[in-house]
C-alpha atoms as a PDB file:
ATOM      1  CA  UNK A   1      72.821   7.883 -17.244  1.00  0.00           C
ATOM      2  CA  UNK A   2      71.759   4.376 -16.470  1.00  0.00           C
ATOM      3  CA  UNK A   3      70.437   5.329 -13.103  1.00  0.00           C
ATOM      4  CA  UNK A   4      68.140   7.581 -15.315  1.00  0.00           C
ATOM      5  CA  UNK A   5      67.026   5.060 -17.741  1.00  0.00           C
ATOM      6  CA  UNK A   6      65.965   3.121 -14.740  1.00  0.00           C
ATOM      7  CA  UNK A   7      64.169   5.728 -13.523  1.00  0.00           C
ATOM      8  CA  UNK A   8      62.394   6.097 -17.199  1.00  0.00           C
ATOM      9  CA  UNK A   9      61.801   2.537 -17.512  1.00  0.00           C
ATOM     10  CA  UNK A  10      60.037   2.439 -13.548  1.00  0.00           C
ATOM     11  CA  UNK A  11      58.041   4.821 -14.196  1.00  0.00           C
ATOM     12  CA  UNK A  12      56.932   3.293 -17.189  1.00  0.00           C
ATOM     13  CA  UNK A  13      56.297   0.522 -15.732  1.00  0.00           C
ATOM     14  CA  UNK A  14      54.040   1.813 -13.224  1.00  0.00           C
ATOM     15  CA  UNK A  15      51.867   4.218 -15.397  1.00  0.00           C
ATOM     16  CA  UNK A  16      51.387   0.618 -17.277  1.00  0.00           C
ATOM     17  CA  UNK A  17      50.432  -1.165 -14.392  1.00  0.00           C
ATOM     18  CA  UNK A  18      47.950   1.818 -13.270  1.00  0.00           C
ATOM     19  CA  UNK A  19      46.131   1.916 -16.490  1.00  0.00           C
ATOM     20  CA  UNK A  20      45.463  -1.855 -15.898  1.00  0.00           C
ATOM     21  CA  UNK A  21      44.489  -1.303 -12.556  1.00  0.00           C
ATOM     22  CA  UNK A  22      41.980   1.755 -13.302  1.00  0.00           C
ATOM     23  CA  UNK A  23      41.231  -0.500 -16.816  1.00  0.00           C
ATOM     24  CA  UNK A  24      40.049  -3.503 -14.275  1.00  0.00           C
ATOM     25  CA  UNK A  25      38.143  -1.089 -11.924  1.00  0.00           C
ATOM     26  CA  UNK A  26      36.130   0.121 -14.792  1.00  0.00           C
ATOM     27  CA  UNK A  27      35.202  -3.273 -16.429  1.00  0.00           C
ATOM     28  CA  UNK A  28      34.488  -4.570 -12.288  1.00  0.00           C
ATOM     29  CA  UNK A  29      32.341  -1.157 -12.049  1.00  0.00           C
ATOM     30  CA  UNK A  30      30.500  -1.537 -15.360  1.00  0.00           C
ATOM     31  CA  UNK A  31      29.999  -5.302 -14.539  1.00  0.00           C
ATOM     32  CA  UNK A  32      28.367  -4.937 -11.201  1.00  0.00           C
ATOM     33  CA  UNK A  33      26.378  -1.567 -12.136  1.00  0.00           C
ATOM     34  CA  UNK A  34      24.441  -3.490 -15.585  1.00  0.00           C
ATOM     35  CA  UNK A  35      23.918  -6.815 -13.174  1.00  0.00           C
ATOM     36  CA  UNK A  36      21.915  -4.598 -10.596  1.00  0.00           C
ATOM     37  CA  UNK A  37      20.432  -2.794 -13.103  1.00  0.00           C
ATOM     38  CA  UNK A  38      19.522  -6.062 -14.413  1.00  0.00           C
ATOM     39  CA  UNK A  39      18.189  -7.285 -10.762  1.00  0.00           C
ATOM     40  CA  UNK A  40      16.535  -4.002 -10.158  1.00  0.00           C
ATOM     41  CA  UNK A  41      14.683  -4.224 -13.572  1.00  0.00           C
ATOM     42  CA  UNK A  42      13.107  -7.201 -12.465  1.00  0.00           C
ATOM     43  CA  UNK A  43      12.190  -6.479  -8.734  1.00  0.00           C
ATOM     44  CA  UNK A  44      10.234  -3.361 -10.469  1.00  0.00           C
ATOM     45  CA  UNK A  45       8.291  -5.701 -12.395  1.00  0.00           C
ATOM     46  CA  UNK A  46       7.355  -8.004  -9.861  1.00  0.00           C
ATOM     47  CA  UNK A  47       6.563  -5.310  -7.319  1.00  0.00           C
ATOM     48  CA  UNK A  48       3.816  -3.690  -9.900  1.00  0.00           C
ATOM     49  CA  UNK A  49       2.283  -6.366 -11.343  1.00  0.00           C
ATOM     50  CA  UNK A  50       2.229  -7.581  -7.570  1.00  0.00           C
ATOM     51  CA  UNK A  51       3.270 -11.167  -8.722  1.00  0.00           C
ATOM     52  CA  UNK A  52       3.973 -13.294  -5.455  1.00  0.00           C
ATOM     53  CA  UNK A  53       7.819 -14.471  -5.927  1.00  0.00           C
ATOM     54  CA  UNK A  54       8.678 -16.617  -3.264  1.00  0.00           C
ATOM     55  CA  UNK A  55      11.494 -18.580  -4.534  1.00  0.00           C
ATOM     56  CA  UNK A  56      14.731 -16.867  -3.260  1.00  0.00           C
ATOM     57  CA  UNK A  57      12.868 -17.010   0.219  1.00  0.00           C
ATOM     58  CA  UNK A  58      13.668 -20.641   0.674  1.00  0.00           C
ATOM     59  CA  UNK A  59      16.860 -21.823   1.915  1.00  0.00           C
ATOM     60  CA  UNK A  60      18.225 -25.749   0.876  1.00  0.00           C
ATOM     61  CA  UNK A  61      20.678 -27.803   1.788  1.00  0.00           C
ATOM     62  CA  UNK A  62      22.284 -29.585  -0.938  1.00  0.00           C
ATOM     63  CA  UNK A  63      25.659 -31.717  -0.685  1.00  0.00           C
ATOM     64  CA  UNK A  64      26.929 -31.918  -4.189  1.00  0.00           C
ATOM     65  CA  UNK A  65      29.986 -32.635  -6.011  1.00  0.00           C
ATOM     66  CA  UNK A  66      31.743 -32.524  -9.322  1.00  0.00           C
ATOM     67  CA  UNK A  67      30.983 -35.146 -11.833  1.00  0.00           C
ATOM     68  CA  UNK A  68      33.218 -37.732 -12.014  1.00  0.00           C
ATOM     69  CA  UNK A  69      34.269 -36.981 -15.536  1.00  0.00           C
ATOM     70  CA  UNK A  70      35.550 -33.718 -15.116  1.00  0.00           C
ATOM     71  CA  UNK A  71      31.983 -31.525 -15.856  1.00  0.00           C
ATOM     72  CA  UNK A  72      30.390 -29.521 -13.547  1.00  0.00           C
ATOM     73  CA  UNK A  73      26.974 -30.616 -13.649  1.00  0.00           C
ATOM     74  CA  UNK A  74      24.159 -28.224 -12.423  1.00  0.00           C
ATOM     75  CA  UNK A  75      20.576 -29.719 -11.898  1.00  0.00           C
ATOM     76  CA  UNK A  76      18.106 -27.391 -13.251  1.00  0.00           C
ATOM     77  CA  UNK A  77      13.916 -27.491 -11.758  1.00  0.00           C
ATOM     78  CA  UNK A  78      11.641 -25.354 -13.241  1.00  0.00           C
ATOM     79  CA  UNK A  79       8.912 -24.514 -10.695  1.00  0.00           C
ATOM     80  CA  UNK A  80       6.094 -21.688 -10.658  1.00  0.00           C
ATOM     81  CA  UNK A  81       5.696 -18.472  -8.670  1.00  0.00           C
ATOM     82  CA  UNK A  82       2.158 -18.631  -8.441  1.00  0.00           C
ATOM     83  CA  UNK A  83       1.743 -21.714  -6.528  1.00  0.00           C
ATOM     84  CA  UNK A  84       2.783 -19.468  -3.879  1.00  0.00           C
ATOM     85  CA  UNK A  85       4.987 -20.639  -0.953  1.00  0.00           C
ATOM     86  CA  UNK A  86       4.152 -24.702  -1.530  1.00  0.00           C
ATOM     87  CA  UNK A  87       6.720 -26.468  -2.470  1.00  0.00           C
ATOM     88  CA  UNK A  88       5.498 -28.766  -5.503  1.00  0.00           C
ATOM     89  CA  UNK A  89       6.365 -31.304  -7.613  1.00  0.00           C
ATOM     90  CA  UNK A  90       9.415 -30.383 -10.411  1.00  0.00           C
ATOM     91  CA  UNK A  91       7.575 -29.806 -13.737  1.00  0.00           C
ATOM     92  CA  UNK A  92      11.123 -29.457 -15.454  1.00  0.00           C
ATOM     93  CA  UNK A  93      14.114 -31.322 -14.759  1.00  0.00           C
ATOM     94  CA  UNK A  94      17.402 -31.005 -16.639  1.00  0.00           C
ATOM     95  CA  UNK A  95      20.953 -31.318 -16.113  1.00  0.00           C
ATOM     96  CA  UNK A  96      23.209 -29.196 -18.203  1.00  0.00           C
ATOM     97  CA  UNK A  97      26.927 -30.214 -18.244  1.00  0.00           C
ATOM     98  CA  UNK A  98      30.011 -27.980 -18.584  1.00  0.00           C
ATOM     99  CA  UNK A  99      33.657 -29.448 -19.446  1.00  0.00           C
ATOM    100  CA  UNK A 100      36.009 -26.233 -19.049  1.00  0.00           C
ATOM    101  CA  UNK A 101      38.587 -28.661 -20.468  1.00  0.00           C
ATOM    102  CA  UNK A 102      36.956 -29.487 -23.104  1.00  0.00           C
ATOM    103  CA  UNK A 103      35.079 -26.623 -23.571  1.00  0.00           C
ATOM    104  CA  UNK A 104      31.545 -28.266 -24.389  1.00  0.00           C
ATOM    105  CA  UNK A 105      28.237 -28.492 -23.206  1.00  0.00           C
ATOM    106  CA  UNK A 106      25.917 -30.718 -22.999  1.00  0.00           C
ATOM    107  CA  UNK A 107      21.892 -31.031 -21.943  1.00  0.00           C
ATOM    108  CA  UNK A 108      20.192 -34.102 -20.505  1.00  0.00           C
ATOM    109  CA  UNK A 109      16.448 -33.843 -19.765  1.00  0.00           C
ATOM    110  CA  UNK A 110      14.806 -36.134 -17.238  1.00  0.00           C
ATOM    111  CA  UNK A 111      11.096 -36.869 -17.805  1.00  0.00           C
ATOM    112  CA  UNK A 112       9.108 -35.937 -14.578  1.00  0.00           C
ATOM    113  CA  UNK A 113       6.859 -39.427 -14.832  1.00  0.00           C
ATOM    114  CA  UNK A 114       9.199 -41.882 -14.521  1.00  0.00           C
ATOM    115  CA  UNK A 115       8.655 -44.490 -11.835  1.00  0.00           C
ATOM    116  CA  UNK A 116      12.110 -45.244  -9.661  1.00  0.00           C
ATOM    117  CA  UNK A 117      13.107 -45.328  -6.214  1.00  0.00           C
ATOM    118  CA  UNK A 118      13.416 -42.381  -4.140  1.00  0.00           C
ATOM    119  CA  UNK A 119      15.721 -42.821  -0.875  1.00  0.00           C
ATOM    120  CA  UNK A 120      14.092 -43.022   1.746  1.00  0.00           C
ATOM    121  CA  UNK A 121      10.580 -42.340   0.571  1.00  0.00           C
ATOM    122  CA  UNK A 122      10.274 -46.017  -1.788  1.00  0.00           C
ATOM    123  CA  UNK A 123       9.265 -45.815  -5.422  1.00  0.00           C
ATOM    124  CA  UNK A 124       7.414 -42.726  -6.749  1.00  0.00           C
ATOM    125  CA  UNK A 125       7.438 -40.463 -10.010  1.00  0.00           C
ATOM    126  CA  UNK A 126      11.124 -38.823 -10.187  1.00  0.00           C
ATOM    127  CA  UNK A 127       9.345 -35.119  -9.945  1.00  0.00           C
ATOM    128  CA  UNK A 128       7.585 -35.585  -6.753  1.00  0.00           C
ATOM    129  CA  UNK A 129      11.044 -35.868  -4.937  1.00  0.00           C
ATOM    130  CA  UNK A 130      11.148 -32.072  -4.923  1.00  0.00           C
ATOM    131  CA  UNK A 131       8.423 -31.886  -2.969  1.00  0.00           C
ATOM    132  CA  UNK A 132       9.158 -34.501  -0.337  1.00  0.00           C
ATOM    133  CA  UNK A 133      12.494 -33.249  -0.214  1.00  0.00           C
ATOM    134  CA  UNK A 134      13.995 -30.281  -2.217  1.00  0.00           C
ATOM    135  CA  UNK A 135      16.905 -30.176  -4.583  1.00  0.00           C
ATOM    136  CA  UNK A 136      18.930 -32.646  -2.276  1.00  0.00           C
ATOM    137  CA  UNK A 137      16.427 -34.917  -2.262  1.00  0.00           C
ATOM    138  CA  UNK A 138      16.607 -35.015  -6.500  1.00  0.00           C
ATOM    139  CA  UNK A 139      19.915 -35.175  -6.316  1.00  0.00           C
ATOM    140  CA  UNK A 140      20.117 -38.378  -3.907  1.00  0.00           C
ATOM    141  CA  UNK A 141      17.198 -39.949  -6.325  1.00  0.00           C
ATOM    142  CA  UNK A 142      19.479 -38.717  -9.664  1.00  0.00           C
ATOM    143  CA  UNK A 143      23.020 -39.874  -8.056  1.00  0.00           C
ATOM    144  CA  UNK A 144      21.212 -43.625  -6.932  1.00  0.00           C
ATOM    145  CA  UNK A 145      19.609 -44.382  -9.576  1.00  0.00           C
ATOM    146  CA  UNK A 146      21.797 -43.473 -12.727  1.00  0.00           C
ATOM    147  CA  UNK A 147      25.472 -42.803 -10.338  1.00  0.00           C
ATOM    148  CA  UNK A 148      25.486 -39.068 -11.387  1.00  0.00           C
ATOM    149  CA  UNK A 149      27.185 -36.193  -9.288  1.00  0.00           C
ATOM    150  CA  UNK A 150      25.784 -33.132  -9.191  1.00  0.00           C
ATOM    151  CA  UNK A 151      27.669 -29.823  -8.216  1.00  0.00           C
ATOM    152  CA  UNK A 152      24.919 -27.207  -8.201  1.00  0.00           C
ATOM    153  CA  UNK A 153      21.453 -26.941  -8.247  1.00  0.00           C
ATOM    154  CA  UNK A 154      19.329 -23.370  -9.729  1.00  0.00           C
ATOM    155  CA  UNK A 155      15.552 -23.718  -9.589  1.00  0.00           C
ATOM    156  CA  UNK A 156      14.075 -21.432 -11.952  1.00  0.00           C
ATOM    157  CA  UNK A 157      10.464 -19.913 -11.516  1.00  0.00           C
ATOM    158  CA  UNK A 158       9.099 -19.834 -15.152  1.00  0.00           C
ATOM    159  CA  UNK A 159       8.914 -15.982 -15.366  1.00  0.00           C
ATOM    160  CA  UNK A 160      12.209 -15.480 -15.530  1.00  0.00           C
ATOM    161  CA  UNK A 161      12.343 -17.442 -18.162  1.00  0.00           C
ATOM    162  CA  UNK A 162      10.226 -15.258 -19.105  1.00  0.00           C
ATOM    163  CA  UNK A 163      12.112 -11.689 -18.425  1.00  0.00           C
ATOM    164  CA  UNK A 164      15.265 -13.467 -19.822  1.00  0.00           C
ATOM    165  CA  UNK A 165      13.349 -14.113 -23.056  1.00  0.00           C
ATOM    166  CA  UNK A 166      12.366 -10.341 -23.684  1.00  0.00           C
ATOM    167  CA  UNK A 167      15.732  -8.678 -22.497  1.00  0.00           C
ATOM    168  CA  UNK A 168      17.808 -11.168 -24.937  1.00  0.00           C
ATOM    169  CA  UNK A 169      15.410 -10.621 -27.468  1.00  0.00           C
ATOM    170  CA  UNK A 170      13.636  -7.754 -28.045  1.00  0.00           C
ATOM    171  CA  UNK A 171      12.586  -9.128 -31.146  1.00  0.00           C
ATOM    172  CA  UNK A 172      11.449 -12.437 -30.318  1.00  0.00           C
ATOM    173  CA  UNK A 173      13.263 -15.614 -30.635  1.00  0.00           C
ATOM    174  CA  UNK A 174      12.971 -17.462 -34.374  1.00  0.00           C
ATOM    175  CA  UNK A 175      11.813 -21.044 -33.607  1.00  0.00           C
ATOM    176  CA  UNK A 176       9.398 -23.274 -36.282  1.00  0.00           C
ATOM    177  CA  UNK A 177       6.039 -24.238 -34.288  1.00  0.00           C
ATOM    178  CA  UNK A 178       5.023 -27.218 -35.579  1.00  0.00           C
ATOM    179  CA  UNK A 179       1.409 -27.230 -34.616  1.00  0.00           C
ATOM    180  CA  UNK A 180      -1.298 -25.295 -33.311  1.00  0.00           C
ATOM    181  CA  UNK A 181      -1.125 -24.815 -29.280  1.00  0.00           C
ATOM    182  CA  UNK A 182      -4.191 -23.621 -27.506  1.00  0.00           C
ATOM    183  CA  UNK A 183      -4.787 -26.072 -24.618  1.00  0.00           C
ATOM    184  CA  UNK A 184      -3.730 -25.596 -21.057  1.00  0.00           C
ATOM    185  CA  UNK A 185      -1.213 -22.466 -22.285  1.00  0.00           C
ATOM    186  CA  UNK A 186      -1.894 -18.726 -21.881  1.00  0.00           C
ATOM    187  CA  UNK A 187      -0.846 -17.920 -25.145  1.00  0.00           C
ATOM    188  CA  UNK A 188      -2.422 -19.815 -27.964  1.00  0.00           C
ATOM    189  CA  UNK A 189       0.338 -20.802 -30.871  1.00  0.00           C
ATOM    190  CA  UNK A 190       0.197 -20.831 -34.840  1.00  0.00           C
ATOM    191  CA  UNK A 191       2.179 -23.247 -37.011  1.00  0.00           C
ATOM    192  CA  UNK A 192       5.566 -21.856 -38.920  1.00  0.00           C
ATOM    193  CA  UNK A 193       8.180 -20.536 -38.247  1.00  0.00           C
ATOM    194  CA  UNK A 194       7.981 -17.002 -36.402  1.00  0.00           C
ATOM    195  CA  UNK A 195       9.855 -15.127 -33.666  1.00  0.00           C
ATOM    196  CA  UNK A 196       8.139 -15.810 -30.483  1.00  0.00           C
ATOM    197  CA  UNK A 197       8.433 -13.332 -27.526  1.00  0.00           C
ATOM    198  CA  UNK A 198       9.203 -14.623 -23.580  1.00  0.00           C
ATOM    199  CA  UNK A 199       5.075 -15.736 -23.055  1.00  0.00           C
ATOM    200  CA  UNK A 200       4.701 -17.331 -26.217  1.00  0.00           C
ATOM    201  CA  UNK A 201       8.336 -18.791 -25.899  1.00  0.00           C
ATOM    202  CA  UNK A 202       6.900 -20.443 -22.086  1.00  0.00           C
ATOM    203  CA  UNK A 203       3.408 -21.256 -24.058  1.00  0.00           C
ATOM    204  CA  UNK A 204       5.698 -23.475 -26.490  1.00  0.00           C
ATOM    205  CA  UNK A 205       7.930 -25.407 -23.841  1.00  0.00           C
ATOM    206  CA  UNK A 206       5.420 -25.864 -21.825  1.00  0.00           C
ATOM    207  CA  UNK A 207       2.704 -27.369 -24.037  1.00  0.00           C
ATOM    208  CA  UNK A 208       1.948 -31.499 -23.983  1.00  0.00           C
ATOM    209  CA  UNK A 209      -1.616 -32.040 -25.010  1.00  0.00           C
ATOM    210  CA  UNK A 210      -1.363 -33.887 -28.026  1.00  0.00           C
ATOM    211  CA  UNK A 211      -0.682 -37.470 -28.790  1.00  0.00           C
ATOM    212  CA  UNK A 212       2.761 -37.454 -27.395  1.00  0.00           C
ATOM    213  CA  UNK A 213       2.281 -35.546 -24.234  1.00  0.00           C
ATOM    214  CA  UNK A 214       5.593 -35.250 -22.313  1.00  0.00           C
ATOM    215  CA  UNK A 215       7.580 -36.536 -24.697  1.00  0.00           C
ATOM    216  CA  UNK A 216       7.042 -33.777 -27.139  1.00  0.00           C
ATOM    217  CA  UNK A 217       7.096 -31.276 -24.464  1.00  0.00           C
ATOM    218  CA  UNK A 218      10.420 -32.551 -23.594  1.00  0.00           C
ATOM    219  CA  UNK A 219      12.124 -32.145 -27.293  1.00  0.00           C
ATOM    220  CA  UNK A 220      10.560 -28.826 -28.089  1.00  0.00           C
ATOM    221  CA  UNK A 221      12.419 -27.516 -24.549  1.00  0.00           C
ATOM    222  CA  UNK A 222      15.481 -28.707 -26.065  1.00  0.00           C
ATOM    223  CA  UNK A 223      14.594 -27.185 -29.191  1.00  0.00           C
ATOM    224  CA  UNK A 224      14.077 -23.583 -27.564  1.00  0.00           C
ATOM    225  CA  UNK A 225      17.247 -23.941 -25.087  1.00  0.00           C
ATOM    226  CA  UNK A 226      19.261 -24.486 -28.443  1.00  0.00           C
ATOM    227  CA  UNK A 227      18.044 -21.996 -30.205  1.00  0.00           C
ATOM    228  CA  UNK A 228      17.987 -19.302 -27.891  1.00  0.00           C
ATOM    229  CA  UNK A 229      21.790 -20.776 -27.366  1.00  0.00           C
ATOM    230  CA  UNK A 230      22.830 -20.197 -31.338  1.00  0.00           C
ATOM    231  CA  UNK A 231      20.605 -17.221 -31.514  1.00  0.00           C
ATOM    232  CA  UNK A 232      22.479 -15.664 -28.550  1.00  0.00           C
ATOM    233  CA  UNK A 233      25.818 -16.631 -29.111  1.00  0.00           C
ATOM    234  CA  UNK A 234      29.063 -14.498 -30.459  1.00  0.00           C
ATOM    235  CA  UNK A 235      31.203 -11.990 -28.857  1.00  0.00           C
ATOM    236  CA  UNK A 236      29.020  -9.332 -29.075  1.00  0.00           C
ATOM    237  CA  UNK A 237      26.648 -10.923 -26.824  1.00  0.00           C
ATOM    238  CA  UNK A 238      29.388 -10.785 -23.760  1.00  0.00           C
ATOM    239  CA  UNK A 239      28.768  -7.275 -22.734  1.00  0.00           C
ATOM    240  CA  UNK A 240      25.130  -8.185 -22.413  1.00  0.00           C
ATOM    241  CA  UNK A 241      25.365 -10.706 -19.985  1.00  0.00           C
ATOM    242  CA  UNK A 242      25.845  -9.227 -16.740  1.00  0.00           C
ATOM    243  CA  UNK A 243      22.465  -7.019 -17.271  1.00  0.00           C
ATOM    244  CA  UNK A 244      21.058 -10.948 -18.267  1.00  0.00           C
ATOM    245  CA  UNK A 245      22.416 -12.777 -15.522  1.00  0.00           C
ATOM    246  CA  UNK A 246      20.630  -9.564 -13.013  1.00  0.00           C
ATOM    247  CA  UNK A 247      17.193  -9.890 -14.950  1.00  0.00           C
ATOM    248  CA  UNK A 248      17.087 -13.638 -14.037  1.00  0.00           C
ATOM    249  CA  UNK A 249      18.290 -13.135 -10.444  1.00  0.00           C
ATOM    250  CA  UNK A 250      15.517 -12.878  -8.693  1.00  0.00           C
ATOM    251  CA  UNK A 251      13.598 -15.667 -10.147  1.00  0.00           C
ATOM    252  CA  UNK A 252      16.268 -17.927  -9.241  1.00  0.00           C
ATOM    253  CA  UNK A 253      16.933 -20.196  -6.051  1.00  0.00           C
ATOM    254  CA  UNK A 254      20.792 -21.442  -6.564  1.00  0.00           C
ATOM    255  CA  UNK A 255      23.824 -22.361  -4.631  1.00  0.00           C
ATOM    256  CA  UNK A 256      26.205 -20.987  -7.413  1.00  0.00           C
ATOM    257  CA  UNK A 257      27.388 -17.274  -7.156  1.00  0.00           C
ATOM    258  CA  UNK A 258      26.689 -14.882  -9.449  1.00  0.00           C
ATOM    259  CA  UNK A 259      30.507 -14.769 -10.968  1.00  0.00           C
ATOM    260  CA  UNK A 260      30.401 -18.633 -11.392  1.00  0.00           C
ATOM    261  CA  UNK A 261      27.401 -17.916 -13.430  1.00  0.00           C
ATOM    262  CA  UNK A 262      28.869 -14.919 -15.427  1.00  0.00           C
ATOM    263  CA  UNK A 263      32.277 -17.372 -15.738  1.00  0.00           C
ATOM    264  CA  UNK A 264      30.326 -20.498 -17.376  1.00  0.00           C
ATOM    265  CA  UNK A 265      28.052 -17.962 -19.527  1.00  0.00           C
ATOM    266  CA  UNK A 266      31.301 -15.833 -20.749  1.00  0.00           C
ATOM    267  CA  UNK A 267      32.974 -19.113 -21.947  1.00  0.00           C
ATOM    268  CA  UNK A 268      30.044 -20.269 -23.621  1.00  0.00           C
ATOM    269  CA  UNK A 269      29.354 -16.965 -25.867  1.00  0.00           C
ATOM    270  CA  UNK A 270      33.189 -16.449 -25.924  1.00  0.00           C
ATOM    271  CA  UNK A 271      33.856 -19.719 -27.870  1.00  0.00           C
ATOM    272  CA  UNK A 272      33.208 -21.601 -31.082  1.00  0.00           C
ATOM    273  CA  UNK A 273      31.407 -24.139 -30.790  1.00  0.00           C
ATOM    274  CA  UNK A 274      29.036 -26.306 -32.388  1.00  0.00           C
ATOM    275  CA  UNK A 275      25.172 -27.070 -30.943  1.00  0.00           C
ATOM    276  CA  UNK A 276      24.619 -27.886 -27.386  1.00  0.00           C
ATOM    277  CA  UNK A 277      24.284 -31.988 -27.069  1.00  0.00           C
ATOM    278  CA  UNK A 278      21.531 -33.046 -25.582  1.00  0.00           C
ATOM    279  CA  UNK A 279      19.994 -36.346 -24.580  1.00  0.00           C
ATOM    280  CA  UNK A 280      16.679 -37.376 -22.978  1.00  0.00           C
ATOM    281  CA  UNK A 281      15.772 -40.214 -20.540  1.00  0.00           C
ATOM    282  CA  UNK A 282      14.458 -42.764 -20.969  1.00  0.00           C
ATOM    283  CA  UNK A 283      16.007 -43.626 -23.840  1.00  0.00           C
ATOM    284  CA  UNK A 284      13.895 -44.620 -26.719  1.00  0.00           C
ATOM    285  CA  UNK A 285      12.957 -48.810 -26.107  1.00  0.00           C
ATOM    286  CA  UNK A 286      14.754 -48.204 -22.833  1.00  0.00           C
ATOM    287  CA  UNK A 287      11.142 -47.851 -20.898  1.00  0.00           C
ATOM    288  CA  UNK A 288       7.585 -49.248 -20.619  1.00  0.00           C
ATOM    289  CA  UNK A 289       4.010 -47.398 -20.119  1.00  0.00           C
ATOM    290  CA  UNK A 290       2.612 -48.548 -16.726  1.00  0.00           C
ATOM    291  CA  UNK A 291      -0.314 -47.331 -14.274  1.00  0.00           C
ATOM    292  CA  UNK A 292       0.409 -47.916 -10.854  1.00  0.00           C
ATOM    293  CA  UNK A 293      -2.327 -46.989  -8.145  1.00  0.00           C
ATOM    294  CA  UNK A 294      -1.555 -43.559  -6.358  1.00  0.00           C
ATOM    295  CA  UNK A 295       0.669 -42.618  -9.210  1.00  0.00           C
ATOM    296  CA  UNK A 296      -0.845 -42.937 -12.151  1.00  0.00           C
ATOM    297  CA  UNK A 297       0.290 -42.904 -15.956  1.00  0.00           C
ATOM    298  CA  UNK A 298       4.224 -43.856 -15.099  1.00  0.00           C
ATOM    299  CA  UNK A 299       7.637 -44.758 -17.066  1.00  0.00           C
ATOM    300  CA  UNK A 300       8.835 -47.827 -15.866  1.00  0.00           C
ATOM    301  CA  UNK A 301      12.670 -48.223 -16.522  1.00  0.00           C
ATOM    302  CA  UNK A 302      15.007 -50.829 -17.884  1.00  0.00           C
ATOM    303  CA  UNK A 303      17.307 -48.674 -15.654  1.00  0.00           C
ATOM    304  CA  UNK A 304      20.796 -50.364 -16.487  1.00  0.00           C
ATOM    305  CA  UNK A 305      20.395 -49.744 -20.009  1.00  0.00           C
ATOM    306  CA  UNK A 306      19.260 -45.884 -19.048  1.00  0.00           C
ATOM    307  CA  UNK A 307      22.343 -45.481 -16.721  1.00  0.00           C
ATOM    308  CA  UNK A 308      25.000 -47.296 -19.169  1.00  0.00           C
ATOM    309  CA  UNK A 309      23.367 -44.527 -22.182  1.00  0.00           C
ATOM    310  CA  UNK A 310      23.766 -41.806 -19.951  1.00  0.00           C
ATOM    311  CA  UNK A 311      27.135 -42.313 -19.242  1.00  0.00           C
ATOM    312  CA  UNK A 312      28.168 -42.799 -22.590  1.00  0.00           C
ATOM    313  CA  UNK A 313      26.778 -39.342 -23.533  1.00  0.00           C
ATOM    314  CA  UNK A 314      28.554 -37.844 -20.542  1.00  0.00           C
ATOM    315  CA  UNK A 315      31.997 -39.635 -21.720  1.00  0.00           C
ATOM    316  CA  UNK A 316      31.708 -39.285 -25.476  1.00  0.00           C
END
């Protein structure tokens, strides 16, 4: 009799333990089959509008590390596709920071004009270290200058941006414009507030010619990483983002694998949370307008009072 039960209770055991295994292999398949649907979307679209897409071509070094208060910070450069194979100047740099212990996350966005030393190359706007030396380059300049480690680096070509936009939201992304945009952007912009689709979404964070040029640039690219954040987030956005993470793919260069990527985007969507943080240098008083010859217009730093007010965001 008790040799029986045994036998009940094994067999139990392993119809339970199959179900979870054939359970698993379906989520794994499911996973993997909406990412390359995802990637193939994208590929499609590239290959018949014949857009040159370069940027998974390149290969970089880039010797990173994790920050030394226990977030993984990942240096984001947006860069353009149709500039073809030359490597230019960053026209967007960010860091975004992600405490799994504490579960937050937090944006910082460098301006591309500020005047500081670049090793090895002597004192130049922060953006043209991308060109002179690629994402290890930025992060030498970044980790010298303000004593920040970075762990990964994902340089995103502004389509995909783009692609991500219209897959997310089919209906456009609510954001309040908060002027007319027509110069130097493909897609001119109407005050209010209105649900902007992936080109008019890249017209608006892209768009600085008006009296406060980068700066406001810099804020309303804040403004639509947050929103499409809250817009996006819930539980019922998780099964999306496989198919998400494979639209992007191929107008990424990064050293992060795809399941780190899924990981960090499951446990933002998966959790409460309140609005991303996010913080700009220089800080406001923290810098002076300057002209220097061969640069131009320039941000000149009081650069211990920039690195002291980044690291108190990073810590608080």
């Amino acid at each position: 009799m008790r040799y029986e039960k045994h036998k009940r209770k094994k067999r139990k055991s392993t119809s339970i333990l199959l179900v979870l295994l054939l359970l698993f292999g379906a989520s794994a398949g499911y996973v993997y089959y909406q990412y390359k649907q995802g990637v193939n979307q994208s590929l499609e679209k590239i290959n018949n509008e014949n857009v040159e897409n370069n940027i998974n071509e390149k290969v970089f070094t880039f010797e990173g590390k994790k920050g030394q208060y226990g977030a993984t910070n990942i240096l984001l450069l947006g860069s353009d596709a149709r500039e073809g194979d030359k490597v230019s100047r960053a026209d967007t740099i960010m860091i975004a920071h992600y405490n799994e212990d504490k579960g937050s996350y937090k944006l910082t966005s460098i301006m591309r004009d500020i005047y500081l030393s670049i090793p090895g190359e002597g004192k130049h706007k922060i953006n043209s270290a991308f060109m002179r030396g690629g994402p290890e380059l930025m992060r030498k300049t970044i980790k010298e200058n303000f004593d920040i480690d970075l762990q990964y680096y994902a340089i995103v070509d502004f389509q995909g941006f783009v692609q991500l936009v219209d897959e997310a939201f089919p209906k456009g992304v609510e954001i309040n414009v908060e002027k007319r945009m027509e110069e130097y952007v493909d897609v001119p912009l109407e005050p209010g507030l209105q649900k902007l689709n992936g080109d008019q979404m890249l017209s608006f964070v892209r768009f600085r010619h008006d009296a406060i040029g980068d700066f406001g640039r810099v804020q309303r690219q804040q403004q639509a990483l947050q929103a499409i954040g809250e817009q996006l987030s819930g539980i019922q956005t998780i099964p999306k983002l496989p198919k998400l993470v494979g639209v992007v793919k191929p107008y990424i260069n990064t050293n992060m694998d795809t399941g780190d990527i899924l990981f960090m985007a499951k446990d933002f969507f998966g959790k409460d949370r309140g609005s991303i943080e996010t913080f700009r240098i220089p800080i406001e008083n923290g810098y002076r307008d300057a002209n220097i010859k061969g640069e131009g217009a320039v941000l000149e730093l009081d650069l211990e009072e920039n690195k002291e007010a980044f690291h108190q965001f990073l810590t608080q």
